[in-house]
Protein backbone atom coordinates (compact mmCIF):
# COMPACT_ATOMS: atom_id res chain seq x y z
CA UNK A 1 3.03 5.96 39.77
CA UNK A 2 6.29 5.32 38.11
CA UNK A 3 8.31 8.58 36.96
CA UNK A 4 7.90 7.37 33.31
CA UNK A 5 4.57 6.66 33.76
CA UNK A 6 3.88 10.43 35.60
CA UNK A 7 5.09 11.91 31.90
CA UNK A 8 3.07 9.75 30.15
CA UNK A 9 -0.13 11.00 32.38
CA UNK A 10 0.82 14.51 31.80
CA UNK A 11 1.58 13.79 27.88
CA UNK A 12 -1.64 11.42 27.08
CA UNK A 13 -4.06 12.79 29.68
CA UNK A 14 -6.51 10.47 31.81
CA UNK A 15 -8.36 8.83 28.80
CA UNK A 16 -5.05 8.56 26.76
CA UNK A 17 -3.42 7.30 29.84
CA UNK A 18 -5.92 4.77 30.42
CA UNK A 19 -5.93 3.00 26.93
CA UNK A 20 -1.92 3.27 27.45
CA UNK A 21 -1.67 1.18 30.53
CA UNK A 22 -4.64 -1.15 28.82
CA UNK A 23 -1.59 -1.33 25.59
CA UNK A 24 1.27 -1.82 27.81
CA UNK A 25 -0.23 -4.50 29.97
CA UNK A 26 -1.34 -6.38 26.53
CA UNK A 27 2.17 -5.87 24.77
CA UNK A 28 4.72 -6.61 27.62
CA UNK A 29 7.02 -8.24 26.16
CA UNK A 30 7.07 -7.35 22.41
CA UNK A 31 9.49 -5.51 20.67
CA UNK A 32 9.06 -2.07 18.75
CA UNK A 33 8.66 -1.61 15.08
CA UNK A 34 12.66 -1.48 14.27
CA UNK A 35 12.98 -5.22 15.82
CA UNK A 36 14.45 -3.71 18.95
CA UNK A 37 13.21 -3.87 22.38
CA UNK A 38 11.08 -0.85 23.45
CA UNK A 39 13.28 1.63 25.54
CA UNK A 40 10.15 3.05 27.19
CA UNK A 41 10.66 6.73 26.56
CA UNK A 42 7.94 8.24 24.69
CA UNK A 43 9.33 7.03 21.17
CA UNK A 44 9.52 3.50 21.95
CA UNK A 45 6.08 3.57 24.17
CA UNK A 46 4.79 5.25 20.49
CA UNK A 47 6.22 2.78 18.75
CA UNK A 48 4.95 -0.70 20.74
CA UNK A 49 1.55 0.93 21.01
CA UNK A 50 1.88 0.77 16.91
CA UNK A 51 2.64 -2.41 17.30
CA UNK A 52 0.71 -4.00 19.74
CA UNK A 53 -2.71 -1.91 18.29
CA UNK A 54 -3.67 -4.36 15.54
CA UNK A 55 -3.66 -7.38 18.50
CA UNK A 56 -4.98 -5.40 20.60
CA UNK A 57 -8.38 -4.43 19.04
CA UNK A 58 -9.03 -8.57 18.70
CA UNK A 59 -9.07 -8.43 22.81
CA UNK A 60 -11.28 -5.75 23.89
CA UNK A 61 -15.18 -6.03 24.40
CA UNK A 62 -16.55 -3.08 23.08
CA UNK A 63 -17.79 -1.60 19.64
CA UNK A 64 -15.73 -1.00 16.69
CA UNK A 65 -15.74 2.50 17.24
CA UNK A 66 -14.77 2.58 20.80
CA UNK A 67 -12.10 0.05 20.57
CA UNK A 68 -10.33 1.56 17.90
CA UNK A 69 -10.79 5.20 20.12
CA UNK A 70 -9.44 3.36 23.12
CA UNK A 71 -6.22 2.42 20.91
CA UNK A 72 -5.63 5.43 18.93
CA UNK A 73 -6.43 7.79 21.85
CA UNK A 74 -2.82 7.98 23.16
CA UNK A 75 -1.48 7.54 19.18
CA UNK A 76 -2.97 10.18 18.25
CA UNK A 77 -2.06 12.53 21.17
CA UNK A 78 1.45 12.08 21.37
CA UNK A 79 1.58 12.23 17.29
CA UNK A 80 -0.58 15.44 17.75
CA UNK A 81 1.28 17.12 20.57
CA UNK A 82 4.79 15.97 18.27
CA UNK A 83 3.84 18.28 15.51
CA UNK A 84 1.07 20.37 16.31
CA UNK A 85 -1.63 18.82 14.85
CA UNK A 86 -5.32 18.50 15.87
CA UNK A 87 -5.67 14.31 17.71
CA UNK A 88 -9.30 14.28 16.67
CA UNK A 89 -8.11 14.63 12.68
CA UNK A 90 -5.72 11.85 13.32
CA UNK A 91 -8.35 9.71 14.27
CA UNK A 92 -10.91 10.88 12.32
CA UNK A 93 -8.91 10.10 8.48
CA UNK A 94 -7.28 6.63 9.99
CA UNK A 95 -11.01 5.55 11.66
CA UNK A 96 -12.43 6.11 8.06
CA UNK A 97 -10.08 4.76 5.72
CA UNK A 98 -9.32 1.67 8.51
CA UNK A 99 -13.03 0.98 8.64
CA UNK A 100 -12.10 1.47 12.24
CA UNK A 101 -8.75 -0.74 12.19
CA UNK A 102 -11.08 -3.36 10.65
CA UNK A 103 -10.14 -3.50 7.45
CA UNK A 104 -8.51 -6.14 5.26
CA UNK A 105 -6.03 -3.95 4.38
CA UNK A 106 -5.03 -2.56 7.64
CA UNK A 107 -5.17 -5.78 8.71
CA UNK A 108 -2.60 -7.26 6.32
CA UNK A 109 -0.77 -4.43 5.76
CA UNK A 110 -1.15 -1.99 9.15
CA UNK A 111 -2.42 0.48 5.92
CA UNK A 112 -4.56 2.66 8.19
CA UNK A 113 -5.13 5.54 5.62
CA UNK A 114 -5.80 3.71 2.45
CA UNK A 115 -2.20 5.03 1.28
CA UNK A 116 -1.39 4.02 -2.09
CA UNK A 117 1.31 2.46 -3.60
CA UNK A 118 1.81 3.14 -6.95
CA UNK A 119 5.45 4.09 -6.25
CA UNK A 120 6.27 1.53 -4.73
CA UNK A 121 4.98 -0.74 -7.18
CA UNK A 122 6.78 0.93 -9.57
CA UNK A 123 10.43 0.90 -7.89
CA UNK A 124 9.43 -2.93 -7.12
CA UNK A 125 8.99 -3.65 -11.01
CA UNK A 126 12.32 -1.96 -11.82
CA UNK A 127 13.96 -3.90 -9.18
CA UNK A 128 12.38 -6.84 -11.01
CA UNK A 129 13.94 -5.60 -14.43
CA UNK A 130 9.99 -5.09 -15.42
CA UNK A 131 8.48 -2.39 -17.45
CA UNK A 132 6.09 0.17 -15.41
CA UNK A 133 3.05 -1.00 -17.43
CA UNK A 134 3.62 -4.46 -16.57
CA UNK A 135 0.13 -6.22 -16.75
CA UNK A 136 -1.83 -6.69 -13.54
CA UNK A 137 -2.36 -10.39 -14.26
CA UNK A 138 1.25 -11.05 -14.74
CA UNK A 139 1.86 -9.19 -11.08
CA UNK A 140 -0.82 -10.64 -9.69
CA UNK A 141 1.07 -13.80 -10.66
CA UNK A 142 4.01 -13.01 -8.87
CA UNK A 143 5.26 -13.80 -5.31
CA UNK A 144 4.91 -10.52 -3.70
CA UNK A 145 4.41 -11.59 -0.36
CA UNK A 146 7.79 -9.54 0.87
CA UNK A 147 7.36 -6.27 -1.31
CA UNK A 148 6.41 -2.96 0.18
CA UNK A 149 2.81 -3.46 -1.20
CA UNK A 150 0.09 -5.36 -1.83
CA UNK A 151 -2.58 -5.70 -4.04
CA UNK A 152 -6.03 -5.15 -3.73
CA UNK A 153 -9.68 -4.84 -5.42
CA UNK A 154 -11.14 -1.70 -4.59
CA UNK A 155 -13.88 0.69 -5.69
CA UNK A 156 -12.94 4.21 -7.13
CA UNK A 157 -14.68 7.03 -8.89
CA UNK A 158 -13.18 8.47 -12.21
CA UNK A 159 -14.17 11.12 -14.97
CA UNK A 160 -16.96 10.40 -17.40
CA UNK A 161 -13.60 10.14 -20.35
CA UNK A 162 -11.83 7.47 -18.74
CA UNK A 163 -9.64 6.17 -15.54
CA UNK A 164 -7.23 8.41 -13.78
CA UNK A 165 -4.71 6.10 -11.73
CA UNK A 166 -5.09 2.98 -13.04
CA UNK A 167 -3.73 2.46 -16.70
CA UNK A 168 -1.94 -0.70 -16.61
CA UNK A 169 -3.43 -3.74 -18.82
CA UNK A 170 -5.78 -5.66 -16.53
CA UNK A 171 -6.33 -2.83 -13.91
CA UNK A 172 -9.68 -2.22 -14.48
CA UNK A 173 -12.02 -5.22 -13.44
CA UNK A 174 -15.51 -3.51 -14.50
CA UNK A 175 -16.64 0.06 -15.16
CA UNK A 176 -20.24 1.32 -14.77
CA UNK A 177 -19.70 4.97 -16.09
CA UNK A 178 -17.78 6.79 -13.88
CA UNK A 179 -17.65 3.70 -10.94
CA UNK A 180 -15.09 1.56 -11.43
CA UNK A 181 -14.08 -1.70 -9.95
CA UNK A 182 -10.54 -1.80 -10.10
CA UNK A 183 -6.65 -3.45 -8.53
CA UNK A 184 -4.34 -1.20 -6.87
CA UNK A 185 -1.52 -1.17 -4.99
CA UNK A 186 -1.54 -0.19 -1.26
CA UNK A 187 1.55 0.51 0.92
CA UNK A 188 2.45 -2.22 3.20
CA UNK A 189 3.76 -1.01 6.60
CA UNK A 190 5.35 -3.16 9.27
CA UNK A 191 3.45 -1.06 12.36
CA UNK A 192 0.84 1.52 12.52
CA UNK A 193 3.58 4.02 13.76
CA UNK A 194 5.10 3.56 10.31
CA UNK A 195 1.81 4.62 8.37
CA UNK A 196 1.09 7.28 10.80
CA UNK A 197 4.30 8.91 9.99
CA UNK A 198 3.75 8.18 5.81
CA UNK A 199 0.22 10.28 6.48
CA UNK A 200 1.86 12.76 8.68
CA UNK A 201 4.66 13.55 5.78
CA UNK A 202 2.06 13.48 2.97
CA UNK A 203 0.40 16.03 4.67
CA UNK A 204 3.33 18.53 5.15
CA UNK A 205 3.72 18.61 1.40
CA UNK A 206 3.46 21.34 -0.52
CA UNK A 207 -0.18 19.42 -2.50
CA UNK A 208 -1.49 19.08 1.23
CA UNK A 209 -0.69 22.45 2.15
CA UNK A 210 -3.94 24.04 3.06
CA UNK A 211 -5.24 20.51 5.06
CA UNK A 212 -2.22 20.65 7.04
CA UNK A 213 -2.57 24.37 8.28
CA UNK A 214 -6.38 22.89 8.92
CA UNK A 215 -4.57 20.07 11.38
CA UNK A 216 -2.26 22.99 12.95
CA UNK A 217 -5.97 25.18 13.83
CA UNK A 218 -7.80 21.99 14.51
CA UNK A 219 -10.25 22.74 12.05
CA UNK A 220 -11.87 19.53 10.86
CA UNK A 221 -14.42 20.67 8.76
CA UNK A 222 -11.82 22.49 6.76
CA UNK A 223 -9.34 19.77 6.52
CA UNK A 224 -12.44 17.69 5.41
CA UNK A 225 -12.77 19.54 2.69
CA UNK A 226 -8.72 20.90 1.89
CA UNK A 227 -7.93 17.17 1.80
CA UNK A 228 -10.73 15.80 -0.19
CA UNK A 229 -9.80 19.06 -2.80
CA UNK A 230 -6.34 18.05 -3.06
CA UNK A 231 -6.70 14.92 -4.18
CA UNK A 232 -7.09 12.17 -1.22
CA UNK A 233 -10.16 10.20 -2.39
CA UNK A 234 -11.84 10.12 -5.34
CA UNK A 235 -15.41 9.79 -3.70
CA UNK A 236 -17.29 13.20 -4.07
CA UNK A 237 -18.81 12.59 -0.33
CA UNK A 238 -15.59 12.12 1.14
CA UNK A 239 -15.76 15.32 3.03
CA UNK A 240 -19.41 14.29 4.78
CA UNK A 241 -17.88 10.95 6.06
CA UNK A 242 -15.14 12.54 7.55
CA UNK A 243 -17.67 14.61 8.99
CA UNK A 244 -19.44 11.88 10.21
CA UNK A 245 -16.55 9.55 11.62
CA UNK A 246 -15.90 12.53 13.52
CA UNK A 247 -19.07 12.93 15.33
CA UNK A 248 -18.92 9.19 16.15
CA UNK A 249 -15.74 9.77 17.62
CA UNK A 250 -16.78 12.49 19.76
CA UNK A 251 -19.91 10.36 20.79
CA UNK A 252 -17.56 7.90 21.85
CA UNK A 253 -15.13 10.19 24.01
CA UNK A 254 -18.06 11.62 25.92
CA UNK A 255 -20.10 8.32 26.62
């Protein structure tokens, strides 16, 4: 075993090291997220796993749920042993909101945690000399192909007096009283690495304050619940699926 490979082994452990070599073997060759080749130190093997991940679910065999484990395994521990943060909540949040690196919008936009982009949107528009409450249809319209978002349909839950996040004209496509059926914009990333770090730094802010001491003591059914509390997701189960995801992960790790 190579040197590099040794640290890895130590860094990943056997299961992490195993979906590694499965990563490395698929992305030989590629380049990391900044356009550069990989260095192969930890940051750039970090960084072409990101990279390689979205390809690399497409060529494995298995379930949903244990290909995306097999990927994020050694993501998740090297993020996890970089700032002291429990693996299994990594996985757990990015396996839910990804529908398990399924999803259309991790898919098109390496989004793995449903992260938002209002923001963004917003900074785009100004950059377009448009007003804030530009009209969905009229930015739906627009080529937005190379802006850091994209747009997307997408169910969300409200209060009984009206919508929360969504007040341009045209946002909402249907209500049903506090259900709606609305457009939003999600962050577009150029790797997984990149929206790992986004969730990582949302979480170390002050709103997230209590879920991230939950990721420090590895306490999922607390960050379950700090998370949903602060904000995250509007659906009032959100804590059980996390729940949930979680014990499918586990299943998974111990087949």
């Amino acid at each position: 075993m190579k040197k590099q490979d040794t640290t890895k082994f130590l860094l990943l452990g056997l299961g992490g090291f195993a979906a590694y070599q499965i990563l490395k073997n698929v992305g030989a060759g590629n380049t990391s997220s900044s356009g550069t080749a990989s260095s192969g130190g930890i940051t750039g093997t970090i960084s072409q796993i990101f990279t390689d991940a979205t390809d690399t679910l497409a060529t494995l065999t298995g379930s949903a749920q244990a290909n995306f484990v097999t990927v994020m395994t050694p993501i998740a521990n090297a993020v996890g042993a970089q700032f002291g943060i429990d693996p299994l909540c990594i996985m757990t949040q990015a396996a839910l909101e990804s529908g398990w690196g399924l999803s259309g919008l991790t898919k098109k936009a390496n989004n793995l945690y449903g992260y938002t982009g209002d923001a963004a949107l917003n900074q785009w528009l100004a950059s377009q000399n448009l007003p804030a409450n530009t009209p969905m249809p009229t930015i739906l319209a627009m080529d937005t192909s190379a802006a850091p978002f994209i747009i997307m349909q997408t169910h969300e839950q409200g209060s009984a007096n009206g919508a929360q996040y969504w007040t341009r004209p045209g946002d909402i496509i249907s209500q049903s009283g506090t259900d709606y059926e609305v457009y939003r914009p999600f962050r577009r990333y150029d790797s997984w690495q990149s929206s790992v770090n986004d969730w990582v730094a949302l979480m170390q802010t002050s709103r997230y304050a209590s879920a991230w001491g939950d990721l420090q003591a590895g306490d999922l059914n607390a960050f379950s619940n700090d998370v949903y509390a602060a904000g995250y997701a509007t659906e009032s189960d959100y804590p059980t699926q996390l729940v949930s995801v979680s014990s499918e992960i586990q299943s998974v790790q111990t087949a």
